[in-house]
Protein backbone atom coordinates (compact mmCIF):
# COMPACT_ATOMS: atom_id res chain seq x y z
CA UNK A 1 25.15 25.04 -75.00
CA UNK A 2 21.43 26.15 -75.46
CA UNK A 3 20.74 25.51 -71.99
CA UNK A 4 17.58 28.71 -72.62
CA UNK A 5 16.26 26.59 -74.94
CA UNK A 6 16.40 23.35 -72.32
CA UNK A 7 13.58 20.82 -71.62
CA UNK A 8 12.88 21.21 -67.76
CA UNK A 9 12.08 18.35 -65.40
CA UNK A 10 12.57 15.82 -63.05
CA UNK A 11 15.20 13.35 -62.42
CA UNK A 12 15.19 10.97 -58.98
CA UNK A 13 13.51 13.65 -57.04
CA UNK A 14 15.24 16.10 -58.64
CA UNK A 15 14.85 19.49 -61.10
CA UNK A 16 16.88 19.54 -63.78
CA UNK A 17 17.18 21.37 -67.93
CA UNK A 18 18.47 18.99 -70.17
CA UNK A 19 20.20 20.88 -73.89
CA UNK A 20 17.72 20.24 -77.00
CA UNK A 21 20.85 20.04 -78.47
CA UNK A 22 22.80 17.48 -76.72
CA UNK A 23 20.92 15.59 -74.68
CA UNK A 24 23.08 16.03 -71.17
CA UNK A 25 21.25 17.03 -68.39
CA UNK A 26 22.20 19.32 -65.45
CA UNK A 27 20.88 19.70 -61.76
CA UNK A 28 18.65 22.71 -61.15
CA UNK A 29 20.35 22.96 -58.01
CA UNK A 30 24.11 22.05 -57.93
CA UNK A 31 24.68 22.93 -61.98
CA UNK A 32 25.97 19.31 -61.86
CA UNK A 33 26.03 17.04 -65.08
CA UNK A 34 24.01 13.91 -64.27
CA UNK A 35 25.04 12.14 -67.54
CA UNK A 36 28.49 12.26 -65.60
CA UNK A 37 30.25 13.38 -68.88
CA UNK A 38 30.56 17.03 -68.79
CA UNK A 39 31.98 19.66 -66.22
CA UNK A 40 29.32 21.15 -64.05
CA UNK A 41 27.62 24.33 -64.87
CA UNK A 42 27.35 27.26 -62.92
CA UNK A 43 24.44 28.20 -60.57
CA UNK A 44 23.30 31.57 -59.18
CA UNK A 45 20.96 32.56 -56.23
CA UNK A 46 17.65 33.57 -57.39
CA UNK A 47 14.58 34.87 -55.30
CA UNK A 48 11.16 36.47 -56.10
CA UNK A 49 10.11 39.25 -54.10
CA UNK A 50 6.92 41.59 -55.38
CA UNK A 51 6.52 40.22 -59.04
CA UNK A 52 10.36 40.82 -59.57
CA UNK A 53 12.93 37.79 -59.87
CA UNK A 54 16.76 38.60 -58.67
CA UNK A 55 19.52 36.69 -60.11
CA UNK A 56 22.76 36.70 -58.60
CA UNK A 57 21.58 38.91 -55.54
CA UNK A 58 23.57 40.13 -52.52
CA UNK A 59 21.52 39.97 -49.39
């Protein structure tokens, strides 16, 4: 997938990237598909603190 390359926005309230590609469109949030076709994708914790972003953090 070329999820980098997604469209972001909105869906029922709702942040989401959908794949130039494809079309399907995952949750921001949950990684879930919400064309209900494909698998889920992963998701990972992600803060900014001081003009830095963590991904994947351990508090």
């Amino acid at each position: 997938m070329a999820l980098s390359r997604g469209i972001i926005g909105e869906q029922h309230m709702e942040a989401k990237v959908a794949c130039p590609l494809h079309k399907n469109t995952f949750s921001l949030k949950t990684g879930k598909n919400l064309n209900g076709s494909l698998d889920a994708i992963a998701t990972y914790p992600v803060k900014i603190e001081d003009g830095f972003v963590y991904v994947g953090f351990s508090e």
